[in-house]
C-alpha atoms as a PDB file:
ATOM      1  CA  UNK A   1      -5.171 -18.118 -18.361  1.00  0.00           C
ATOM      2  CA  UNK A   2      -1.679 -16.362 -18.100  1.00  0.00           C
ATOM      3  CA  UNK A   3      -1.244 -13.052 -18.859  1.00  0.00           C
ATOM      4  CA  UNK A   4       2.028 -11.231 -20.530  1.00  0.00           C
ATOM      5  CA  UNK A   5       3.644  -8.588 -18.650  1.00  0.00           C
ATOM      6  CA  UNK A   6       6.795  -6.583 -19.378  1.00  0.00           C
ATOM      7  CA  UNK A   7       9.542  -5.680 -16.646  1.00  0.00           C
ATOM      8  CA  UNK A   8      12.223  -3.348 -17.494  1.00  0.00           C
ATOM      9  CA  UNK A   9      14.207  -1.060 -15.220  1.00  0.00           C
ATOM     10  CA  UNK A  10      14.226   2.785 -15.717  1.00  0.00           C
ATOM     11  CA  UNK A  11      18.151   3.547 -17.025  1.00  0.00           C
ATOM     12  CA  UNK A  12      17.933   6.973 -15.248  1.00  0.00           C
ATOM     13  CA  UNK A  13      16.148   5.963 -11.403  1.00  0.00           C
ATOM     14  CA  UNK A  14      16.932   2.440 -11.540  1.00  0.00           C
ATOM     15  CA  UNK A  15      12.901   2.352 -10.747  1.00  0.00           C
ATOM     16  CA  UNK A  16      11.112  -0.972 -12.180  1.00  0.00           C
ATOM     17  CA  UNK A  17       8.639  -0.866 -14.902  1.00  0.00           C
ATOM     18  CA  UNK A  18       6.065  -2.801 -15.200  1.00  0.00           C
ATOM     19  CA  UNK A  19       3.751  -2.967 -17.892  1.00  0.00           C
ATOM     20  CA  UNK A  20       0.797  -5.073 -18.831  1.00  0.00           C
ATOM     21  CA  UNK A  21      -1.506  -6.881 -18.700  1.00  0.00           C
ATOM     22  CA  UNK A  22      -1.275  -8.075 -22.712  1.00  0.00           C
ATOM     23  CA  UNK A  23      -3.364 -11.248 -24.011  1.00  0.00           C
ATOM     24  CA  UNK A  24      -0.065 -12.309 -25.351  1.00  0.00           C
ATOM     25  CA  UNK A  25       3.862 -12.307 -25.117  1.00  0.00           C
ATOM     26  CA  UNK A  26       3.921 -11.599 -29.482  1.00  0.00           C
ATOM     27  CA  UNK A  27       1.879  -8.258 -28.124  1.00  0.00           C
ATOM     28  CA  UNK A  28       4.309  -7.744 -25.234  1.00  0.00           C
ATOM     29  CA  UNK A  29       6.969  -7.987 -26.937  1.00  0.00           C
ATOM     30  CA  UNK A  30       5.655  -5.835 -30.007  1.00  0.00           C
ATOM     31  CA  UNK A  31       4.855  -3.070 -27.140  1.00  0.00           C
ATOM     32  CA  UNK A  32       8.403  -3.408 -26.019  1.00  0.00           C
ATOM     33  CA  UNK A  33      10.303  -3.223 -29.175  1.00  0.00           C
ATOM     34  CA  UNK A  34       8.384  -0.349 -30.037  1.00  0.00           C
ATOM     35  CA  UNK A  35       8.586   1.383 -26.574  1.00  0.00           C
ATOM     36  CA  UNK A  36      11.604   0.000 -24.874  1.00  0.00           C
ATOM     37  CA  UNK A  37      13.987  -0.557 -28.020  1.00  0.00           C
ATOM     38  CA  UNK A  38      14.654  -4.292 -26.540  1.00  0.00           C
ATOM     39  CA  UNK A  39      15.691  -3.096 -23.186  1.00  0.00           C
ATOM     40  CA  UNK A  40      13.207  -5.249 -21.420  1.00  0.00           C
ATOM     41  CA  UNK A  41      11.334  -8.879 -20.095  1.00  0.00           C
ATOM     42  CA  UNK A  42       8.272 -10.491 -20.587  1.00  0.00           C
ATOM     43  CA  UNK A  43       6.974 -12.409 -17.895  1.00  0.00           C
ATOM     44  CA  UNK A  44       3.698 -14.560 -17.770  1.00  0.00           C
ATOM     45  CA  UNK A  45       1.691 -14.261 -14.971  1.00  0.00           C
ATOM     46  CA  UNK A  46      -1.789 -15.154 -13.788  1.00  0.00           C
ATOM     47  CA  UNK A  47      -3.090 -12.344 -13.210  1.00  0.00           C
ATOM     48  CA  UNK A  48      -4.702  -8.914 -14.892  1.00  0.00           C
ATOM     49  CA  UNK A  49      -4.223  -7.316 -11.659  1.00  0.00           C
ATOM     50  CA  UNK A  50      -1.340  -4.606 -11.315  1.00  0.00           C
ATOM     51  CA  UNK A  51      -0.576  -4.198  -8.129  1.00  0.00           C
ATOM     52  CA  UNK A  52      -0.331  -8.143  -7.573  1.00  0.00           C
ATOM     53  CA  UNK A  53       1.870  -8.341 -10.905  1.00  0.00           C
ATOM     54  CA  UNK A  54       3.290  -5.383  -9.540  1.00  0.00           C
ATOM     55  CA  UNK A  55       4.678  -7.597  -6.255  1.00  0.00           C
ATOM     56  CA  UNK A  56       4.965 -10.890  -7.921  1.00  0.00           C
ATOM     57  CA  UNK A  57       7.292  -9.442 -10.115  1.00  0.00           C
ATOM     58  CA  UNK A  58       9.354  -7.247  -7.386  1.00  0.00           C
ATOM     59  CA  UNK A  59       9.823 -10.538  -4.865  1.00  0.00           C
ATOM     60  CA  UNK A  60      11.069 -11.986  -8.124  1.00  0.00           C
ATOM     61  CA  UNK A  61      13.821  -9.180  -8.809  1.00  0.00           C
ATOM     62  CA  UNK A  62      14.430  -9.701  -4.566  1.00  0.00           C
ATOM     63  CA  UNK A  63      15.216 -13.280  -5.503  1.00  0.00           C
ATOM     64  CA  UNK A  64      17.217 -12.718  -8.479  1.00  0.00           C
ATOM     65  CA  UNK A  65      18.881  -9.817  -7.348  1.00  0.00           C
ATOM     66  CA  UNK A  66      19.452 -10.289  -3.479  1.00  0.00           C
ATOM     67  CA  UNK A  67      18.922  -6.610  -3.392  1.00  0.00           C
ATOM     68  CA  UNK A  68      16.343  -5.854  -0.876  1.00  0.00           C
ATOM     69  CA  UNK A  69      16.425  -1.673  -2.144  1.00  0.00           C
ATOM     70  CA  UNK A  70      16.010  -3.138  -5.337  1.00  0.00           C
ATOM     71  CA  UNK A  71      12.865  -4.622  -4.307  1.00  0.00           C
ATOM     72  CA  UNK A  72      11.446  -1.534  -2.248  1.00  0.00           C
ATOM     73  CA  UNK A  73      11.784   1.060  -4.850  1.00  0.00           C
ATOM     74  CA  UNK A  74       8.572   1.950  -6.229  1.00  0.00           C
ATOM     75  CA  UNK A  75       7.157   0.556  -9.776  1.00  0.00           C
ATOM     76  CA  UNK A  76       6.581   2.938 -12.444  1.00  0.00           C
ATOM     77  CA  UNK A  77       3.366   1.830 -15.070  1.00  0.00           C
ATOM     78  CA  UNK A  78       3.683   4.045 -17.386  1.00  0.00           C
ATOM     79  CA  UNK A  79       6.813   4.729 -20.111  1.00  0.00           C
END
């Protein structure tokens, strides 16, 4: 079973966000609209687990980014 996750990136410390694990990406998406004002991305993983989201979703940034202090900088789970 996938989960949905969000990933945003904190405007002020350029920190990640990660937030999750939702049963759905219409509930991800409702939690980030309402929290996040659209500013956000919801990823499907399979996992509940944070901390693995949590790196999944970091090497993932690496990869898109080719930022490796992009990558390092700690995850924030909470908004």
């Amino acid at each position: 079973m996938n989960y949905s996750w969000i990933l945003t990136v904190d405007k002020n410390t350029g920190r990640p966000v990660v937030l999750g694990p939702y049963n759905s990406d219409d509930e991800a998406n409702q939690i980030g609209f309402g929290k996040l004002g659209g500013q956000f991305e919801v990823i499907a993983l399979k996992t509940r687990d944070v901390g693995l989201a949590t790196k999944i979703l970091k090497h993932r940034r690496f990869m898109e980014t080719e930022k490796l202090d992009e990558a390092l900088k700690r995850a924030r789970h909470k908004v």
